[in-house]
PDB file of N, CA and C in Angstrom:
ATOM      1  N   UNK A   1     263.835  48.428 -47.436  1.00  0.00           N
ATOM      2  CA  UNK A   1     263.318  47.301 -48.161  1.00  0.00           C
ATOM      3  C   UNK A   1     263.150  47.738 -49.617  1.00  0.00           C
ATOM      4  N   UNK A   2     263.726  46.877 -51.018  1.00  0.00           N
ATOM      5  CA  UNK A   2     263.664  47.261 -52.159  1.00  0.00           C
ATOM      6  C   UNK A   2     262.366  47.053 -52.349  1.00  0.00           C
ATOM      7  N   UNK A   3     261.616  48.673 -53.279  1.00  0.00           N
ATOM      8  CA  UNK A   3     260.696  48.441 -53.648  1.00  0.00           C
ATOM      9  C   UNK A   3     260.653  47.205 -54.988  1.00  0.00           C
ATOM     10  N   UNK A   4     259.249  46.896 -54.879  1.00  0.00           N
ATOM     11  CA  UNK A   4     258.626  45.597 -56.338  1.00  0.00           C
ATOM     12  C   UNK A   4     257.697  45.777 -57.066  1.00  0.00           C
ATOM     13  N   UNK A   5     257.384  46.344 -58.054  1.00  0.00           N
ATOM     14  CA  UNK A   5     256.443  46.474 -58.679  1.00  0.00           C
ATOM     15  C   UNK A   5     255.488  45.337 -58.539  1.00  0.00           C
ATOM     16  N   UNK A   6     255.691  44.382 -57.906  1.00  0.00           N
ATOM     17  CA  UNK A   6     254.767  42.736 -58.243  1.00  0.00           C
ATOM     18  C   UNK A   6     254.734  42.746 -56.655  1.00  0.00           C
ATOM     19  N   UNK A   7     255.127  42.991 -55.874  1.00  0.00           N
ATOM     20  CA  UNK A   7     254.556  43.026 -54.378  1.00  0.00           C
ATOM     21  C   UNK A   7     254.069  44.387 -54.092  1.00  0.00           C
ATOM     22  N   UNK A   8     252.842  44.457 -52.984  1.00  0.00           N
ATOM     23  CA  UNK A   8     252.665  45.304 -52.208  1.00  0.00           C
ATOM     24  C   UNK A   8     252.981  45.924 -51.027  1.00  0.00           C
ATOM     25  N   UNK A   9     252.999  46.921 -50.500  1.00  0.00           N
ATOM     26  CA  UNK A   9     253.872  47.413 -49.507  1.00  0.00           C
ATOM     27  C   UNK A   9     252.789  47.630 -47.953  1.00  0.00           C
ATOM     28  N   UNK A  10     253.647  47.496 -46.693  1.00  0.00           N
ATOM     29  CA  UNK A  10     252.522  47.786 -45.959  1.00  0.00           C
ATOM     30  C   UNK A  10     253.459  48.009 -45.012  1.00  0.00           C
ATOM     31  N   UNK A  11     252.588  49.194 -43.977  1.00  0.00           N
ATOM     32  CA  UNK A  11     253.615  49.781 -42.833  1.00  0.00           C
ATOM     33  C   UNK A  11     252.475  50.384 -41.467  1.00  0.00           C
ATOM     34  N   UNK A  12     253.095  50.371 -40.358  1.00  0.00           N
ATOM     35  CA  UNK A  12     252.356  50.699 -39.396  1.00  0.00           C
ATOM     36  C   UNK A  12     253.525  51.569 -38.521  1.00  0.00           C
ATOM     37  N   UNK A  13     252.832  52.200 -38.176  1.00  0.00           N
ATOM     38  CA  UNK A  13     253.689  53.174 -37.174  1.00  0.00           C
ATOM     39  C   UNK A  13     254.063  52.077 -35.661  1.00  0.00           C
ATOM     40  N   UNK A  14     253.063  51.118 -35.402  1.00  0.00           N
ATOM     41  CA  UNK A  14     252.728  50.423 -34.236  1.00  0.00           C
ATOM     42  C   UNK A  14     251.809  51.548 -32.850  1.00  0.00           C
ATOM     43  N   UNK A  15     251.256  51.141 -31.584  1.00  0.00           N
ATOM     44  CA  UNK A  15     251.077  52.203 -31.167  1.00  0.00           C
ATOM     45  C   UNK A  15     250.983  51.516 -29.717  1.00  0.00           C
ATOM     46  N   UNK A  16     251.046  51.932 -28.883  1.00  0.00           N
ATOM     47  CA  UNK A  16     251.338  51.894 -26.875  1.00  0.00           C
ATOM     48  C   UNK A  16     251.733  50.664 -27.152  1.00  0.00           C
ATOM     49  N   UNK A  17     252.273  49.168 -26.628  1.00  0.00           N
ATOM     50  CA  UNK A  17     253.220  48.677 -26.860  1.00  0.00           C
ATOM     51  C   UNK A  17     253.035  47.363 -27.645  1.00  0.00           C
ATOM     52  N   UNK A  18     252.150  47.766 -29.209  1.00  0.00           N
ATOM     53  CA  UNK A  18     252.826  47.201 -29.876  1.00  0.00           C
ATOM     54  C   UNK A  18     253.406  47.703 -31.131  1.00  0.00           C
ATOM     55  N   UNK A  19     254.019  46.522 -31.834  1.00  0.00           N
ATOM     56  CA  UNK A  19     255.005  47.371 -32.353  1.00  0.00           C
ATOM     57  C   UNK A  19     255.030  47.912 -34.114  1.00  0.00           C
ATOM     58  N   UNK A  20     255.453  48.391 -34.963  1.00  0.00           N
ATOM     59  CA  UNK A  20     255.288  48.729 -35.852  1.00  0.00           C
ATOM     60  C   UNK A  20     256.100  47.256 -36.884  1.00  0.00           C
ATOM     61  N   UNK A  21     255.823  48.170 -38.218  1.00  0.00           N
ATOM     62  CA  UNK A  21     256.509  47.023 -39.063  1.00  0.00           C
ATOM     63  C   UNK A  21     256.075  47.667 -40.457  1.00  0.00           C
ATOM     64  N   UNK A  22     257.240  47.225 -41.381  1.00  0.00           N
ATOM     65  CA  UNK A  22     257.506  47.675 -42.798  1.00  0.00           C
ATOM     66  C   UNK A  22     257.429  46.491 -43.543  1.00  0.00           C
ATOM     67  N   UNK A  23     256.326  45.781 -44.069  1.00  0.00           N
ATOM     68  CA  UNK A  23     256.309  44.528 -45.152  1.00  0.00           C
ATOM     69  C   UNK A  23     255.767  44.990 -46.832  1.00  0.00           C
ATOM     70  N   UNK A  24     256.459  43.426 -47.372  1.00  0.00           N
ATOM     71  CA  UNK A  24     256.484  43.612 -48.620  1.00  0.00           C
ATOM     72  C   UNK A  24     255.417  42.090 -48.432  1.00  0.00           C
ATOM     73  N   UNK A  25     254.454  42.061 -49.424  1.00  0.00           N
ATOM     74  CA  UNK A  25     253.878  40.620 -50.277  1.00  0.00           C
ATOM     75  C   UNK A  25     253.456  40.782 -51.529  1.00  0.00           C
ATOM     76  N   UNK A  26     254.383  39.280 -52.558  1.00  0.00           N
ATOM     77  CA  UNK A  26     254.126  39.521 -53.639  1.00  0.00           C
ATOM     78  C   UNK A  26     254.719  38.793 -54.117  1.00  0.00           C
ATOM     79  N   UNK A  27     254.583  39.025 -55.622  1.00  0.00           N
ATOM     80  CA  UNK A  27     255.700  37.396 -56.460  1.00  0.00           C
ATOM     81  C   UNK A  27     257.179  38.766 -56.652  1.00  0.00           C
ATOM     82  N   UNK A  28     257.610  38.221 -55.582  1.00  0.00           N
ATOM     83  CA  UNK A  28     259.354  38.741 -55.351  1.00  0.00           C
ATOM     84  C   UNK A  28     260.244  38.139 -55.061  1.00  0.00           C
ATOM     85  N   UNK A  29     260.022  36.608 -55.526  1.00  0.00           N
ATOM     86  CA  UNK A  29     260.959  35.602 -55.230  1.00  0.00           C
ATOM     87  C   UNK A  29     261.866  35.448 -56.819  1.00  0.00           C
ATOM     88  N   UNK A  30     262.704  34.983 -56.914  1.00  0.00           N
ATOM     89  CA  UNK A  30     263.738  34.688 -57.943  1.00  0.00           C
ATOM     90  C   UNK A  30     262.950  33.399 -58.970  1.00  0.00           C
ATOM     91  N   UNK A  31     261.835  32.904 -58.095  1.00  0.00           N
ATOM     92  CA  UNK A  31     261.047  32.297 -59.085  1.00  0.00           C
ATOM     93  C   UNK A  31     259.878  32.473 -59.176  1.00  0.00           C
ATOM     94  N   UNK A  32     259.892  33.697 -58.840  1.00  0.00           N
ATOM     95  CA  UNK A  32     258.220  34.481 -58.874  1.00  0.00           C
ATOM     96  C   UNK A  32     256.906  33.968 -58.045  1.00  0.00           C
ATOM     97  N   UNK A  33     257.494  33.395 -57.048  1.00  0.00           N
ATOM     98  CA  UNK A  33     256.671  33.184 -55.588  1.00  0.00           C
ATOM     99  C   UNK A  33     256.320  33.916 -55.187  1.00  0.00           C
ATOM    100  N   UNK A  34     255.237  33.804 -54.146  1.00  0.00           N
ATOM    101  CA  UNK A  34     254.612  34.976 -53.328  1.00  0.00           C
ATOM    102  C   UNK A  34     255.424  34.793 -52.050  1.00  0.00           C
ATOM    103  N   UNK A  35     256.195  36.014 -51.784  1.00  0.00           N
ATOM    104  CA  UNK A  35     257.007  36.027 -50.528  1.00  0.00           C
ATOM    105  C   UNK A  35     256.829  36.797 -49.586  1.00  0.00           C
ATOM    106  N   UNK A  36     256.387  36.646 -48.575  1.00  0.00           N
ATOM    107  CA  UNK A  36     256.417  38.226 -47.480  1.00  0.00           C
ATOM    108  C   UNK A  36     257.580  38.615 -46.735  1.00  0.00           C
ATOM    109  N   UNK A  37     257.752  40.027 -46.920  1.00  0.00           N
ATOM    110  CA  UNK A  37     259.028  40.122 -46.116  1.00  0.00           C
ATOM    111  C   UNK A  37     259.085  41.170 -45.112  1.00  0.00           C
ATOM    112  N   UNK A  38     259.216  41.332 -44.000  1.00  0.00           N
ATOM    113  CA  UNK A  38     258.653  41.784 -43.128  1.00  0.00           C
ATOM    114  C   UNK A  38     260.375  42.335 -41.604  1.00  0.00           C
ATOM    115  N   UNK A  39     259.681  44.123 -41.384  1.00  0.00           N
ATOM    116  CA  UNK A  39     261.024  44.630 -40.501  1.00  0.00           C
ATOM    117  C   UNK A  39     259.840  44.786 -39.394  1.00  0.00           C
ATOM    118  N   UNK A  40     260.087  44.426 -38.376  1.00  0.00           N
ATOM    119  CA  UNK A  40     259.096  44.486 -37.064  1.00  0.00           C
ATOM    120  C   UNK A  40     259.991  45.608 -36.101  1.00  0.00           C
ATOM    121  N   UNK A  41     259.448  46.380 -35.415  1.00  0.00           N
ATOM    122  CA  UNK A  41     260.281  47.461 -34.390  1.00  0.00           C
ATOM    123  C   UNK A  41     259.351  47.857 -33.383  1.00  0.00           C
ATOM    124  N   UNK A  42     259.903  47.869 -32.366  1.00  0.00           N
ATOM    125  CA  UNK A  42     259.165  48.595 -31.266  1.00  0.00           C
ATOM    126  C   UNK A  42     258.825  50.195 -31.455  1.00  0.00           C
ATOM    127  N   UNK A  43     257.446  49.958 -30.678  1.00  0.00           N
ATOM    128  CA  UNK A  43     257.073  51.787 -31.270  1.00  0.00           C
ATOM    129  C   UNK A  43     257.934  53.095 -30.433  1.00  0.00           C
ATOM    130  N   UNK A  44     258.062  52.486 -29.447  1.00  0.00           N
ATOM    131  CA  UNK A  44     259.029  53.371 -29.126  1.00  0.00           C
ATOM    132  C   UNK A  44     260.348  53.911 -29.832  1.00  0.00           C
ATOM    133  N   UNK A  45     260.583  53.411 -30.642  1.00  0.00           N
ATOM    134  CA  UNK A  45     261.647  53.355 -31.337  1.00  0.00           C
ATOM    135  C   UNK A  45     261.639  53.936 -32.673  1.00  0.00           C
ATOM    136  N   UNK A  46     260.602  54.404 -33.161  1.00  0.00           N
ATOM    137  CA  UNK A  46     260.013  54.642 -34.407  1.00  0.00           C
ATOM    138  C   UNK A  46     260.211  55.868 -35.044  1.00  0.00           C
ATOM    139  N   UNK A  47     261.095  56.518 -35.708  1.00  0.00           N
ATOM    140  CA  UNK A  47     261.424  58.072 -36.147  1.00  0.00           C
ATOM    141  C   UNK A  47     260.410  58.371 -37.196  1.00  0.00           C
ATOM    142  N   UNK A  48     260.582  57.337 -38.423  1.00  0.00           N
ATOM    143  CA  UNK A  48     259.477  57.756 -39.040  1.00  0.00           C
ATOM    144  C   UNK A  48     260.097  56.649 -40.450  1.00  0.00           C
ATOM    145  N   UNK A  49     258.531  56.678 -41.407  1.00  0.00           N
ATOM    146  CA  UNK A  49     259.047  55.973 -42.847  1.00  0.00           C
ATOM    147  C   UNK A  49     259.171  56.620 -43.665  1.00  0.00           C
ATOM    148  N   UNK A  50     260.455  56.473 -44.791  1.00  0.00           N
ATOM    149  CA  UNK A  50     261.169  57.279 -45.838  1.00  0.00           C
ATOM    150  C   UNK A  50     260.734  56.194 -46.908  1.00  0.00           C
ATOM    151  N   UNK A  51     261.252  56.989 -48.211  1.00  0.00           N
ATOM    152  CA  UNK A  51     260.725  56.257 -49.784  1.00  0.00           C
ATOM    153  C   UNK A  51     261.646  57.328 -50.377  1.00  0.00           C
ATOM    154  N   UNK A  52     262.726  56.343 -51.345  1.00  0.00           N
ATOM    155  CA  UNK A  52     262.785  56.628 -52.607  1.00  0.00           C
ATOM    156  C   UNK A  52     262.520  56.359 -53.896  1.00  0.00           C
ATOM    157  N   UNK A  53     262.909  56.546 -54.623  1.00  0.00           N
ATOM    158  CA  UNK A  53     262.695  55.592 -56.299  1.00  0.00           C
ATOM    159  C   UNK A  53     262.368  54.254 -56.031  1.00  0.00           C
ATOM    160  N   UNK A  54     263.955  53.521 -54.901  1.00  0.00           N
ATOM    161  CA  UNK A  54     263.915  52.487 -55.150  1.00  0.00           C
ATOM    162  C   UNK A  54     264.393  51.371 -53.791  1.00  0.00           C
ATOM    163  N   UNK A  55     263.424  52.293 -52.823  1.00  0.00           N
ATOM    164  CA  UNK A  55     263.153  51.666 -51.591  1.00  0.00           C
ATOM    165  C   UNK A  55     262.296  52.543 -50.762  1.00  0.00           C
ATOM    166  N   UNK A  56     261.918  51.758 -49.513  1.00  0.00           N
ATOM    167  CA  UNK A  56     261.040  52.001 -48.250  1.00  0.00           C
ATOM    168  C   UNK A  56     261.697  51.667 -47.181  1.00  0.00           C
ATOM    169  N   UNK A  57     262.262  52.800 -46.358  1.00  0.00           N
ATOM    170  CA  UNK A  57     263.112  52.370 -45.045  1.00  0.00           C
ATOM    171  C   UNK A  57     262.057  52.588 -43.736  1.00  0.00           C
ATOM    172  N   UNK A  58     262.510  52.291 -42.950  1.00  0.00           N
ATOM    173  CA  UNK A  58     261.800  52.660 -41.879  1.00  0.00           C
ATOM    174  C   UNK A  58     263.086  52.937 -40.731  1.00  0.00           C
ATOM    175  N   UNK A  59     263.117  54.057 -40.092  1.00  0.00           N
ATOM    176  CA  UNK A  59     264.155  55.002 -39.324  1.00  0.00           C
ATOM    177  C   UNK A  59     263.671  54.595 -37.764  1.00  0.00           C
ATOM    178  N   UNK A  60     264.890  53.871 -37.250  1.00  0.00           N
ATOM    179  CA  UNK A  60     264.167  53.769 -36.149  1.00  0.00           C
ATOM    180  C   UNK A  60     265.625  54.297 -35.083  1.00  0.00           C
ATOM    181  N   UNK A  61     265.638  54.330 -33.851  1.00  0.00           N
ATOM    182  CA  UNK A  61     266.486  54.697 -32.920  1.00  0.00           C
ATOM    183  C   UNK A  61     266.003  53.998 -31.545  1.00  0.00           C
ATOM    184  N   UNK A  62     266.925  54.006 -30.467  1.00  0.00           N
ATOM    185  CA  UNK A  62     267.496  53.318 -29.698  1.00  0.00           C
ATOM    186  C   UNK A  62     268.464  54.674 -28.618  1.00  0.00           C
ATOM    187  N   UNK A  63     267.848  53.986 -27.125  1.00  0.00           N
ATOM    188  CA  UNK A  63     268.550  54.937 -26.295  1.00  0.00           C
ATOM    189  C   UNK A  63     270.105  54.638 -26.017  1.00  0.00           C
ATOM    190  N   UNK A  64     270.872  55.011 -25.997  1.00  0.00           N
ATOM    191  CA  UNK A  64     272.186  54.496 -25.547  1.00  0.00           C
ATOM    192  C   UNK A  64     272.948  53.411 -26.733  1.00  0.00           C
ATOM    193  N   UNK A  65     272.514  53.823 -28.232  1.00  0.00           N
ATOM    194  CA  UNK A  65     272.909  52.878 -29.247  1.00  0.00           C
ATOM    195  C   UNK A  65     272.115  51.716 -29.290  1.00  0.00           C
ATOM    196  N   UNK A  66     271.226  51.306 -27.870  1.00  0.00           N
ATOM    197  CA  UNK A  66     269.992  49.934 -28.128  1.00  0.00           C
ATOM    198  C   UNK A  66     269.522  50.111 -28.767  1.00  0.00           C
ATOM    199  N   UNK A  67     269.874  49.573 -29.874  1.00  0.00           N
ATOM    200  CA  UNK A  67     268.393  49.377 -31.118  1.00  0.00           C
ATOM    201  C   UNK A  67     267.980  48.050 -31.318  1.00  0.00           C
ATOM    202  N   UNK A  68     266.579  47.923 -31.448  1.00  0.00           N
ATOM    203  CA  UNK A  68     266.331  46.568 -31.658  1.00  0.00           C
ATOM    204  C   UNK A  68     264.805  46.369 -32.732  1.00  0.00           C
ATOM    205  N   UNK A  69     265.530  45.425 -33.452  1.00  0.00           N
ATOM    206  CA  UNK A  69     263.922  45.208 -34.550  1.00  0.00           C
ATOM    207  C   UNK A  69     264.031  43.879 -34.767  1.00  0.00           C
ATOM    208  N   UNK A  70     263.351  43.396 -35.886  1.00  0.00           N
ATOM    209  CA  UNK A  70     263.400  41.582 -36.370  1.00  0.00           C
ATOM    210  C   UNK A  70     263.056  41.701 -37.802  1.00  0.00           C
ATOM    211  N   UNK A  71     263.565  40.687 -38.255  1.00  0.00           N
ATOM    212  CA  UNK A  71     263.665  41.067 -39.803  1.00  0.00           C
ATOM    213  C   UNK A  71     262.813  39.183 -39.917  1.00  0.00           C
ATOM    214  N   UNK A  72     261.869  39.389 -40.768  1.00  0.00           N
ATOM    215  CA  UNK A  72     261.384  37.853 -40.922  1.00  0.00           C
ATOM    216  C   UNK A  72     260.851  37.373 -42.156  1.00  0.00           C
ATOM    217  N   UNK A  73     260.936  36.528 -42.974  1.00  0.00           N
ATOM    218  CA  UNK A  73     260.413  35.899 -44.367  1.00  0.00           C
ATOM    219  C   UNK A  73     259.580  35.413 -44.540  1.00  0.00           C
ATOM    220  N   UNK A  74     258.749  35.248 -45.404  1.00  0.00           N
ATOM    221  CA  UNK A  74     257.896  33.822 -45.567  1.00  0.00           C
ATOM    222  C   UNK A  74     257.760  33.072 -47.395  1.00  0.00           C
ATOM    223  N   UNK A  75     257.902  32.497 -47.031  1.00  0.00           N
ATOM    224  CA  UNK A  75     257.301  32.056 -48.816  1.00  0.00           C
ATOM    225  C   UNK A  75     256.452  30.697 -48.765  1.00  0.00           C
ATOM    226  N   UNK A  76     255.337  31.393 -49.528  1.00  0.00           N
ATOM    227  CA  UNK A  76     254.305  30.447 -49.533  1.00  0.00           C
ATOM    228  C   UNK A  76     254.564  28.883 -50.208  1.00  0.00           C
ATOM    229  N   UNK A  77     255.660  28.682 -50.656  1.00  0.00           N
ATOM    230  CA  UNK A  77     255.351  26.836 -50.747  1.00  0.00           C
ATOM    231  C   UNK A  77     256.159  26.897 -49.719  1.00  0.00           C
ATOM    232  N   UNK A  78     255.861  26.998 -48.304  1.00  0.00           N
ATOM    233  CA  UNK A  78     256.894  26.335 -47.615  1.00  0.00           C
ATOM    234  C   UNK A  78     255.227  25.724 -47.062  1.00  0.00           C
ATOM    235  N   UNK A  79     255.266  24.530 -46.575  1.00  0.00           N
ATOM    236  CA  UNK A  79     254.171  23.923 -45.872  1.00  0.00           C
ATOM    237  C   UNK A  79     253.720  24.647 -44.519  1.00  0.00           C
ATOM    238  N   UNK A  80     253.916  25.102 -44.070  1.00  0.00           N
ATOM    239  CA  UNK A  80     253.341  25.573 -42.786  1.00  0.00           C
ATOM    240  C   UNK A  80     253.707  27.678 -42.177  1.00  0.00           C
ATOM    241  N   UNK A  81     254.086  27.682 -43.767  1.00  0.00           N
ATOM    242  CA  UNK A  81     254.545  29.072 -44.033  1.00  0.00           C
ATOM    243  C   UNK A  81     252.807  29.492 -44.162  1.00  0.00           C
ATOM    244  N   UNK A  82     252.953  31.363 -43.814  1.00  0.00           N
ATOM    245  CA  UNK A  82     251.724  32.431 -44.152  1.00  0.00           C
ATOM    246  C   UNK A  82     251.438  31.891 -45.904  1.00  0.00           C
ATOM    247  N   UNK A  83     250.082  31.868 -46.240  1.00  0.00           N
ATOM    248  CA  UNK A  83     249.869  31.570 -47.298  1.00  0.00           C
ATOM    249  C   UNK A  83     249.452  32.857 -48.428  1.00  0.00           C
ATOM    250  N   UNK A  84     249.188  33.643 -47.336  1.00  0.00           N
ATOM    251  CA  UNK A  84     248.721  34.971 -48.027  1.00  0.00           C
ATOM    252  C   UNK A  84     248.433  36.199 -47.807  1.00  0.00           C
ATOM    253  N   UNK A  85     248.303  37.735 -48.212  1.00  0.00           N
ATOM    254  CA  UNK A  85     249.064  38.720 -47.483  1.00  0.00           C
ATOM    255  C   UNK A  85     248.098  39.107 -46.414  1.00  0.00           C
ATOM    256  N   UNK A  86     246.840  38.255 -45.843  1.00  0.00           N
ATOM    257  CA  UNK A  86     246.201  38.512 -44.571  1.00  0.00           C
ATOM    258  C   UNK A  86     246.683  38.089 -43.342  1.00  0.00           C
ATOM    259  N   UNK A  87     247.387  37.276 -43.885  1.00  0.00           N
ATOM    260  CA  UNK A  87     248.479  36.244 -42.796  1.00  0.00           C
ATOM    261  C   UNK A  87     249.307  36.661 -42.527  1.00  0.00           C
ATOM    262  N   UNK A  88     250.300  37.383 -42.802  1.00  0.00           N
ATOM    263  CA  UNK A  88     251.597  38.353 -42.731  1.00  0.00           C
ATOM    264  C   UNK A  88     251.583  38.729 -41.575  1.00  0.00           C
TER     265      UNK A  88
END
């Protein structure tokens, strides 16, 4: 996930079965909305979180090539969208 100087970052390892997740909230929209953006993964699956300059990955693996995560958005003028980063 590209880091933002105007969003904040947030990550959980997850732990017994639920699951982890790598989000961004912040004005990171193309019109400077508050957007959350959010990688969800099972903890089983979880290697670990990396950072460079100019991102935050999160390393995950899968037995037999199964890998599985969810990738999900939000932006706050949507009417019935998370309004704010407690909601995420």
């Amino acid at each position: 996930m590209i880091k933002n100087g105007s969003a904040r970052t947030f990550k959980n390892e997850g732990s017994g079965n639920s699951w982890g997740y790598l989000a961004t909230y912040g004005k990171q929209s193309v019109t400077n909305d508050n957007l959350g953006l959010v990688v969800l993964f099972p903890r089983e699956m979880f290697v670990g979180f990396h950072e460079d300059r100019f991102n935050n990955v999160v390393e995950v693996f899968g037995s037999n090539l199964d890998t599985n995560y969810y990738f999900a958005a939000a932006w706050n003028k949507n009417q019935t969208a998370l309004k704010t980063k407690q909601t995420l």
